[in-house]
PDB file of N, CA and C in Angstrom:
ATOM      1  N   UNK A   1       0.845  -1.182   0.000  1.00  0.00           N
ATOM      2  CA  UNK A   1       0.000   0.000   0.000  1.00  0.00           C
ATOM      3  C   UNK A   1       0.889   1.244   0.000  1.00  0.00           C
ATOM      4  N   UNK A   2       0.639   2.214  -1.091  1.00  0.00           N
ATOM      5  CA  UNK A   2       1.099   3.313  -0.981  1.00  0.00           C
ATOM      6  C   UNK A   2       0.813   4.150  -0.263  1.00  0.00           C
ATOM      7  N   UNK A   3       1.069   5.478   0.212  1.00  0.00           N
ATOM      8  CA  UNK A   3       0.876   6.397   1.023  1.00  0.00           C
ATOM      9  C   UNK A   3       1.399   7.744   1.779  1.00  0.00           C
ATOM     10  N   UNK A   4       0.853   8.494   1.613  1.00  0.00           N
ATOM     11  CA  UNK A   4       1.639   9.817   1.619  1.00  0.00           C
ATOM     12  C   UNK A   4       1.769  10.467   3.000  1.00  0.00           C
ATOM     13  N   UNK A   5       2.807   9.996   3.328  1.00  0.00           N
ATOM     14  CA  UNK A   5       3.256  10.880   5.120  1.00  0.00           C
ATOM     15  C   UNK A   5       3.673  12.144   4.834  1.00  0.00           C
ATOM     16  N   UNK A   6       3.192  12.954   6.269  1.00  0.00           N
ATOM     17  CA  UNK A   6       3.252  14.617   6.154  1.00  0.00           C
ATOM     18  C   UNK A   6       4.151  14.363   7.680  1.00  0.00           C
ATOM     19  N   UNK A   7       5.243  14.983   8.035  1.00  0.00           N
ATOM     20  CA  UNK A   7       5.914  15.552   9.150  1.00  0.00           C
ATOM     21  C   UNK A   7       5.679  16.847   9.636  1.00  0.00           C
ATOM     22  N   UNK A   8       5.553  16.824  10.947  1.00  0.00           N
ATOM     23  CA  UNK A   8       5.793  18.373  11.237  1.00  0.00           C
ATOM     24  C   UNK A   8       6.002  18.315  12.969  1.00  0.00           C
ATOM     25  N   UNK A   9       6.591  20.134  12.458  1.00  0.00           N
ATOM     26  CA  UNK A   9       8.037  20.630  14.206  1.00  0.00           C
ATOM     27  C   UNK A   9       9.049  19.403  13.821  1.00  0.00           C
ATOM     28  N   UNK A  10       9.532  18.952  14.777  1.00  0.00           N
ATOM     29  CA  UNK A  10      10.846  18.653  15.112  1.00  0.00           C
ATOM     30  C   UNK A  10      11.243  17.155  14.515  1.00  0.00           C
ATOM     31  N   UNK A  11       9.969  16.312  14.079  1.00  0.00           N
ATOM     32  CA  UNK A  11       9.962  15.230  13.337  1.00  0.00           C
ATOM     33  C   UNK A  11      10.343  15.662  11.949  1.00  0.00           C
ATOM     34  N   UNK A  12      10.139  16.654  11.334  1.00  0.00           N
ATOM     35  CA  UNK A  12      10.337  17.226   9.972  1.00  0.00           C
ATOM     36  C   UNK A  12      11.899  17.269  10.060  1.00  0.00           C
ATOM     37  N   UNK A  13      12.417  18.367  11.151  1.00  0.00           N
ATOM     38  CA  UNK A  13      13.474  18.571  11.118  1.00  0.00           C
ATOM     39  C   UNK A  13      14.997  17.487  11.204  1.00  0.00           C
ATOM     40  N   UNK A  14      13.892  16.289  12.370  1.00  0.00           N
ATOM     41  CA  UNK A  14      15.161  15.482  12.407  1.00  0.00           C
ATOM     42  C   UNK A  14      15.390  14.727  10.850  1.00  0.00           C
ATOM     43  N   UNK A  15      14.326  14.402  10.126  1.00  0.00           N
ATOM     44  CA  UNK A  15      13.962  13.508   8.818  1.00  0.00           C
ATOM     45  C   UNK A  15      14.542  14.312   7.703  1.00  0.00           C
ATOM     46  N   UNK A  16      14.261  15.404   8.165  1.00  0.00           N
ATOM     47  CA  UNK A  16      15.148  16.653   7.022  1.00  0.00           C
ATOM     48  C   UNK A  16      14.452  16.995   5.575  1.00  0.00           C
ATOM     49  N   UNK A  17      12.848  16.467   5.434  1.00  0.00           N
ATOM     50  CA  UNK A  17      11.808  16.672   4.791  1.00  0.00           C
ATOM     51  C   UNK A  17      10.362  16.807   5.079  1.00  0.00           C
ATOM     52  N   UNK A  18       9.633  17.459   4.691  1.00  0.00           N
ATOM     53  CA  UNK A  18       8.047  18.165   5.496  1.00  0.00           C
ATOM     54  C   UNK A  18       7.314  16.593   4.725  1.00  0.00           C
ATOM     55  N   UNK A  19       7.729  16.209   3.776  1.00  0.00           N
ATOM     56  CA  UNK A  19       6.573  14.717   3.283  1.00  0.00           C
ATOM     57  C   UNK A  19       7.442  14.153   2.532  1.00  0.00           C
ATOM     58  N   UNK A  20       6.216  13.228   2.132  1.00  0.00           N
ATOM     59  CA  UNK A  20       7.392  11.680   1.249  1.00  0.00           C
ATOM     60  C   UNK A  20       5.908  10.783   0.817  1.00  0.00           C
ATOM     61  N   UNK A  21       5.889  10.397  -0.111  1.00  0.00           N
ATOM     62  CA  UNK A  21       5.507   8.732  -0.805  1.00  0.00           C
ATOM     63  C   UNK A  21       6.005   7.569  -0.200  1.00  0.00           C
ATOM     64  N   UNK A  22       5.625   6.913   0.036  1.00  0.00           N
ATOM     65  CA  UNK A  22       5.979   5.292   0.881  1.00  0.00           C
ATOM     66  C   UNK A  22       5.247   4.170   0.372  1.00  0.00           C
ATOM     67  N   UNK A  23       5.978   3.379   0.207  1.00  0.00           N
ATOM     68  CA  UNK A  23       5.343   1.696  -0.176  1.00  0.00           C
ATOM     69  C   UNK A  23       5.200   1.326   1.485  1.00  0.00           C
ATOM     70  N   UNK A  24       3.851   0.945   1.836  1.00  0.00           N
ATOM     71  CA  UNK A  24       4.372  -0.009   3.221  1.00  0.00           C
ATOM     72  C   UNK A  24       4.249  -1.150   3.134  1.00  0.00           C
ATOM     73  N   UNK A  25       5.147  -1.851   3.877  1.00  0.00           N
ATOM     74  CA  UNK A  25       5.108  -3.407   4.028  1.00  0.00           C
ATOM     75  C   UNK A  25       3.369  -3.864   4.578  1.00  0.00           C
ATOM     76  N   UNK A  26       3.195  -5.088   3.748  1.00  0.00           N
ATOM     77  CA  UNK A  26       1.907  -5.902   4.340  1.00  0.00           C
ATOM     78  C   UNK A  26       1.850  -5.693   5.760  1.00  0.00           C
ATOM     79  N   UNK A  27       2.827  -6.084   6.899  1.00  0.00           N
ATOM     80  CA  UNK A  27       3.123  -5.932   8.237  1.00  0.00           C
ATOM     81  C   UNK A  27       2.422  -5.134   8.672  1.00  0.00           C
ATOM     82  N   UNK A  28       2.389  -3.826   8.241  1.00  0.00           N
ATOM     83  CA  UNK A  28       2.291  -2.508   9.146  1.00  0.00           C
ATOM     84  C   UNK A  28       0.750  -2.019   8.691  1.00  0.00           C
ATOM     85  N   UNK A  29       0.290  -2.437   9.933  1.00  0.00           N
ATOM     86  CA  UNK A  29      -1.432  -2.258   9.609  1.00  0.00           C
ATOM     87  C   UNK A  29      -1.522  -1.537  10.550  1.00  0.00           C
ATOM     88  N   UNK A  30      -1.376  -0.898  11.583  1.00  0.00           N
ATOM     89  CA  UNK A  30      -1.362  -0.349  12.503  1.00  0.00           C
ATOM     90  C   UNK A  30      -0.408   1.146  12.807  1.00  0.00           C
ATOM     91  N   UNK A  31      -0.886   2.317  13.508  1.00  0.00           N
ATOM     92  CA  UNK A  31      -0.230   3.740  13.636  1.00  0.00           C
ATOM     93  C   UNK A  31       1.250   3.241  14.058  1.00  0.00           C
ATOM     94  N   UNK A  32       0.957   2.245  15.480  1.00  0.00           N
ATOM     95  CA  UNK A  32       2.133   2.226  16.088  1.00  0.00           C
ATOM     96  C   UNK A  32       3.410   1.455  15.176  1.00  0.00           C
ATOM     97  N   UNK A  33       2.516   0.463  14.332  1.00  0.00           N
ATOM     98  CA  UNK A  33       3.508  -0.587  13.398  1.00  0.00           C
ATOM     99  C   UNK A  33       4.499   0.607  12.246  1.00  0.00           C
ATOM    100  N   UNK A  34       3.533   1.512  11.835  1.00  0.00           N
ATOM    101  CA  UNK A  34       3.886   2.504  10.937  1.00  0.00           C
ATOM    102  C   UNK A  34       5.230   2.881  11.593  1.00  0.00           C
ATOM    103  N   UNK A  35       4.939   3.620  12.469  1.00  0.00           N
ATOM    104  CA  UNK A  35       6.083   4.336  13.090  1.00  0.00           C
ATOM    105  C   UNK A  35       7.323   3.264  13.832  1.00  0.00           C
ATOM    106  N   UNK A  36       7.271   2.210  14.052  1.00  0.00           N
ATOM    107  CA  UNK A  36       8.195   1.156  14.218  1.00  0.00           C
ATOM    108  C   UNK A  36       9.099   0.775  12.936  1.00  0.00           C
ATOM    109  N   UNK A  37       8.125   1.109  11.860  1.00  0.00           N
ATOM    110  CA  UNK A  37       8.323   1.119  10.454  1.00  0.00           C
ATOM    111  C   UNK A  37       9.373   1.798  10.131  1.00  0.00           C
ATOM    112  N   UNK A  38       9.066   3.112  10.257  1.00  0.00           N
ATOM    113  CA  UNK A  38       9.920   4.073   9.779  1.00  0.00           C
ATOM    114  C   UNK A  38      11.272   3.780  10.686  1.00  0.00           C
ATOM    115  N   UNK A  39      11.184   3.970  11.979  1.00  0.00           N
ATOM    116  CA  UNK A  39      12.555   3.746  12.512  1.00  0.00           C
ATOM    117  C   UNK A  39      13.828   3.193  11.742  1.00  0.00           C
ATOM    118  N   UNK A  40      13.229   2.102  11.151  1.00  0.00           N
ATOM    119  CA  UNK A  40      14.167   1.371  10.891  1.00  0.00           C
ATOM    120  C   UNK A  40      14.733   1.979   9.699  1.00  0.00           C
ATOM    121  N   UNK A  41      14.174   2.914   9.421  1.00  0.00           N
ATOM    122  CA  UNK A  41      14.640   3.246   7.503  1.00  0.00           C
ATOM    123  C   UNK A  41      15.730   4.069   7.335  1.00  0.00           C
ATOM    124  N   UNK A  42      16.719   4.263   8.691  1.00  0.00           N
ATOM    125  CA  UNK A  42      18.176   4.961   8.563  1.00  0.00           C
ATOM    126  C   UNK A  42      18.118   5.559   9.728  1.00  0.00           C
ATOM    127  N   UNK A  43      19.175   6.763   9.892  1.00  0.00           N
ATOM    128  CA  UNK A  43      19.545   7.247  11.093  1.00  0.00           C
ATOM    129  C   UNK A  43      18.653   8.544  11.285  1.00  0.00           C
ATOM    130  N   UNK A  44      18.551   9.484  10.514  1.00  0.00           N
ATOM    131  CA  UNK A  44      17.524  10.298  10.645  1.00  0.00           C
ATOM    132  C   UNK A  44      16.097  10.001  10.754  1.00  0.00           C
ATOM    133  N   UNK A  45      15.502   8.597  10.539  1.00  0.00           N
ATOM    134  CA  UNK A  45      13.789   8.326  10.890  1.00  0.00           C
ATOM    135  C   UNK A  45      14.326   7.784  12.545  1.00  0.00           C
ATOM    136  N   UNK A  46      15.556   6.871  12.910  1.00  0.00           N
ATOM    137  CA  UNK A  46      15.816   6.350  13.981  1.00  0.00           C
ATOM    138  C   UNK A  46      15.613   7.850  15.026  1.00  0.00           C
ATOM    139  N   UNK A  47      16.480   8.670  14.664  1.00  0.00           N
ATOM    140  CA  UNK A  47      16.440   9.922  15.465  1.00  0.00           C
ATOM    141  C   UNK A  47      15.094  10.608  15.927  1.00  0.00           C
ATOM    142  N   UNK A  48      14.063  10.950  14.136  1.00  0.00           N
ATOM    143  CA  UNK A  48      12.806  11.092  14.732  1.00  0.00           C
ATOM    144  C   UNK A  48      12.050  10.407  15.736  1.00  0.00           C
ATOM    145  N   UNK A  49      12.146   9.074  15.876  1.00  0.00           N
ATOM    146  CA  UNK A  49      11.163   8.033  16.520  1.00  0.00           C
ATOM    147  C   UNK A  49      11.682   7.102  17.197  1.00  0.00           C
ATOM    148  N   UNK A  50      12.946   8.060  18.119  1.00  0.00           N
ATOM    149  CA  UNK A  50      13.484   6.993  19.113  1.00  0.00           C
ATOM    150  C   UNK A  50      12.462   7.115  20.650  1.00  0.00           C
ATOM    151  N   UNK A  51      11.291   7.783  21.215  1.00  0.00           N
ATOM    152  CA  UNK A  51      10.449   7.830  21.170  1.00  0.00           C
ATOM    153  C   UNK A  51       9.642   7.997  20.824  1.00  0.00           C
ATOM    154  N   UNK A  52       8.751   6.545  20.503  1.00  0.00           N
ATOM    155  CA  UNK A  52       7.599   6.265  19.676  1.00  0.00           C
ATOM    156  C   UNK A  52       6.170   6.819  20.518  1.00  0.00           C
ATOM    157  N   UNK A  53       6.428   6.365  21.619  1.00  0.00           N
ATOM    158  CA  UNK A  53       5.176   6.810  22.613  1.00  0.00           C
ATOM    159  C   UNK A  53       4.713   8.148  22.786  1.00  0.00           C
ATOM    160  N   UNK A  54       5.771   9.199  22.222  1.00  0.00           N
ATOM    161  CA  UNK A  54       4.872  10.745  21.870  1.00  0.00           C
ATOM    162  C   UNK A  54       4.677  11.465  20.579  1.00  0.00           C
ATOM    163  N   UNK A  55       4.639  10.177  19.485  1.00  0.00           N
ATOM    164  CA  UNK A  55       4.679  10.737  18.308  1.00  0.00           C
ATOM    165  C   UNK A  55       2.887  10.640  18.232  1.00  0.00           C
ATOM    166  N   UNK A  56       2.772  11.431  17.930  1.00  0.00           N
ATOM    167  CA  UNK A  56       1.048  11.659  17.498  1.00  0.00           C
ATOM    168  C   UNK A  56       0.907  11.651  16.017  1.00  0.00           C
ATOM    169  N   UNK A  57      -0.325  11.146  16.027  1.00  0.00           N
ATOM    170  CA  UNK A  57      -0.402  10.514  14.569  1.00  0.00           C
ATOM    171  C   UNK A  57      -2.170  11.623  13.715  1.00  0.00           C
ATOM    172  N   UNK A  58      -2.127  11.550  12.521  1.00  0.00           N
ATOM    173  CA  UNK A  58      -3.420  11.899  12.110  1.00  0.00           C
ATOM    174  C   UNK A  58      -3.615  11.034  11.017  1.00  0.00           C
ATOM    175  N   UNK A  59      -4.901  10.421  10.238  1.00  0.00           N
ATOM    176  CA  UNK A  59      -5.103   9.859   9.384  1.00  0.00           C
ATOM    177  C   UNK A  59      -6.341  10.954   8.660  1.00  0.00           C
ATOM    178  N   UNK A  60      -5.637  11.080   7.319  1.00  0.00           N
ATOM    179  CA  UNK A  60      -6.682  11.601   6.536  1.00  0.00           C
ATOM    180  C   UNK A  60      -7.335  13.018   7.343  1.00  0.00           C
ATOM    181  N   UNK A  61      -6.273  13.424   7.906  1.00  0.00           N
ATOM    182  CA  UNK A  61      -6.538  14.658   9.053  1.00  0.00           C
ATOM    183  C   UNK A  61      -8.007  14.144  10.436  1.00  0.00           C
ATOM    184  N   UNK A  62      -7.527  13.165  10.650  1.00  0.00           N
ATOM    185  CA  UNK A  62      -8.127  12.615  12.285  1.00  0.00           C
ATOM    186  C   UNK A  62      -7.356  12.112  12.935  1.00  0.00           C
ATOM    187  N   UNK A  63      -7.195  12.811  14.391  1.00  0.00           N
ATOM    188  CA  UNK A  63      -6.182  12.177  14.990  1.00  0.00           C
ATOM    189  C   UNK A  63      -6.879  10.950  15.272  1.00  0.00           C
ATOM    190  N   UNK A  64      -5.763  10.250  15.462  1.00  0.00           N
ATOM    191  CA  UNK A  64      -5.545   8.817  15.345  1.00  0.00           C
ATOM    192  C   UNK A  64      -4.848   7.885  17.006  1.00  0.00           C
ATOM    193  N   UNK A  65      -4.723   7.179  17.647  1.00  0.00           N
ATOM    194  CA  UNK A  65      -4.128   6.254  18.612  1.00  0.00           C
ATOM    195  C   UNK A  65      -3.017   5.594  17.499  1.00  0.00           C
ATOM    196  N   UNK A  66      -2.393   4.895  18.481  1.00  0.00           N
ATOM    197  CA  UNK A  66      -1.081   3.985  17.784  1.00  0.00           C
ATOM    198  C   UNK A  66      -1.507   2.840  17.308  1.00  0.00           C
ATOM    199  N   UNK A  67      -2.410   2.605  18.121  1.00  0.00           N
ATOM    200  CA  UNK A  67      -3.459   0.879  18.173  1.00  0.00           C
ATOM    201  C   UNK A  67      -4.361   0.989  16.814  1.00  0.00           C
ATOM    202  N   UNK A  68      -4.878   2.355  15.999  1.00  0.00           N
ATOM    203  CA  UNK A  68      -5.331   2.465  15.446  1.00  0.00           C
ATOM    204  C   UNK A  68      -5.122   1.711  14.165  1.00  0.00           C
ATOM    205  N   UNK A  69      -6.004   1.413  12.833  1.00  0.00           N
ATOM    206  CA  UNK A  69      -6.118   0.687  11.798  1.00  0.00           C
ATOM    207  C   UNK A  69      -5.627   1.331  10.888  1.00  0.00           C
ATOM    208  N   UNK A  70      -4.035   1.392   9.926  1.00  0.00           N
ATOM    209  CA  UNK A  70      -4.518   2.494   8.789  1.00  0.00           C
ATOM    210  C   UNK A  70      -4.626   1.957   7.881  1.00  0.00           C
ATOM    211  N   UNK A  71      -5.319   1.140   7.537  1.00  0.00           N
ATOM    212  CA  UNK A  71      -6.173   0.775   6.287  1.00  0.00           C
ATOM    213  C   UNK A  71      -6.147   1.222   5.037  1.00  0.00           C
ATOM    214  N   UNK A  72      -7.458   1.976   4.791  1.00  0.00           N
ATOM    215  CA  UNK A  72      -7.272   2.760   3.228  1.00  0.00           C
ATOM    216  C   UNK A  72      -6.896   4.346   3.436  1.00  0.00           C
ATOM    217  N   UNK A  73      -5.794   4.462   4.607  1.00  0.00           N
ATOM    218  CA  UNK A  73      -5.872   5.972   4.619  1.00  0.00           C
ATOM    219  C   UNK A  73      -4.870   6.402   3.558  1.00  0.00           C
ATOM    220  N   UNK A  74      -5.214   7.348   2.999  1.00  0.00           N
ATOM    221  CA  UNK A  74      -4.301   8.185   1.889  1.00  0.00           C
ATOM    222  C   UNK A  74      -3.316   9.010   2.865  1.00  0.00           C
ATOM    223  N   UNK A  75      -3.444   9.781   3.494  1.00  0.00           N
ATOM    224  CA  UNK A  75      -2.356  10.709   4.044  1.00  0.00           C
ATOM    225  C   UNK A  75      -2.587  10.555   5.613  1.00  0.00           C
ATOM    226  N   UNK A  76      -0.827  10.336   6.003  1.00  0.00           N
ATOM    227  CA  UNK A  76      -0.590  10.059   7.605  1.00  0.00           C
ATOM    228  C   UNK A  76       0.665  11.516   7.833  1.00  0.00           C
ATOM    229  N   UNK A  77      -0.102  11.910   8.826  1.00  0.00           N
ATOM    230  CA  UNK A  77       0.698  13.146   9.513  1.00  0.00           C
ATOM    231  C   UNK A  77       1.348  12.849  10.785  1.00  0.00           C
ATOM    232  N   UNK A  78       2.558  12.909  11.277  1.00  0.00           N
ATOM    233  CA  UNK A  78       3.202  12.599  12.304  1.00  0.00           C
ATOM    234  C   UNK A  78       3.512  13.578  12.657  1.00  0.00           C
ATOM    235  N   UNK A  79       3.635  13.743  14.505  1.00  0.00           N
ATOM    236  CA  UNK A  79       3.963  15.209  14.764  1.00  0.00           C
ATOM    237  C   UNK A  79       4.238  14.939  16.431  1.00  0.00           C
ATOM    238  N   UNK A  80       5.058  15.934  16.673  1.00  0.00           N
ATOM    239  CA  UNK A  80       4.896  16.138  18.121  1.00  0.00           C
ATOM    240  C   UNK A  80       4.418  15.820  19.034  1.00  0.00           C
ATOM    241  N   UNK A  81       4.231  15.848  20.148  1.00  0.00           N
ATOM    242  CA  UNK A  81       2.836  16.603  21.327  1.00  0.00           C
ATOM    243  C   UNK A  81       2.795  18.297  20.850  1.00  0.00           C
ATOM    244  N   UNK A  82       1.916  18.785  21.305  1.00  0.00           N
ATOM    245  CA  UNK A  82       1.284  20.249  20.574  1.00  0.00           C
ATOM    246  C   UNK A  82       1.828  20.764  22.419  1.00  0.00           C
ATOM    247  N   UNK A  83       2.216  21.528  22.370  1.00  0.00           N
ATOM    248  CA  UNK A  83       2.349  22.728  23.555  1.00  0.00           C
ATOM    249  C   UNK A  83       1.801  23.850  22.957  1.00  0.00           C
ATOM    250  N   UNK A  84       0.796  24.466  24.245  1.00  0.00           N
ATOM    251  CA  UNK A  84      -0.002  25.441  24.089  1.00  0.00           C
ATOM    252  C   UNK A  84       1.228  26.805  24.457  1.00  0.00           C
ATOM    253  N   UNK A  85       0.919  28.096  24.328  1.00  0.00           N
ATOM    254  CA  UNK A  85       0.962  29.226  25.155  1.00  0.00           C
ATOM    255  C   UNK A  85       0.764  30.483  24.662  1.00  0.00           C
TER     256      UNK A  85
END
């Protein structure tokens, strides 16, 4: 399944691009599998998502859980935690 990830803040910066096209493996049916996913794809996704547990996810612009299904989603946004002020 193809699919178009959007980065943003400091996930952009460590990856060193705001988006990308992706083939994903059959495996990764899941937010959290996604992002276990990426880790592995060099030293700059390792850097973004060496904690996985505060990467927040959106599908098709809805935020999303890790446990979540991404199925037929067209576009996955990864991002931060949001700080207010």
């Amino acid at each position: 399944m193809s699919v178009r990830l959007v980065y943003f803040a400091w996930v952009r910066e460590r990856i060193g691009k705001g988006s990308e096209e992706i083939e994903l493996p059959d495996t990764v049916k899941t937010v959290g599998e996604l992002i276990a996913h990426l880790a592995t794809l060099g030293e700059e996704y390792e850097a973004a998502f060496q904690v996985p547990g505060v990467i927040r996810a959106a599908l098709d612009e809805e935020h999303a859980d890790h446990d979540e299904a991404i199925g037929g989603t067209r576009e996955i946004a990864l991002f931060p935690p949001m700080t207010g002020g």
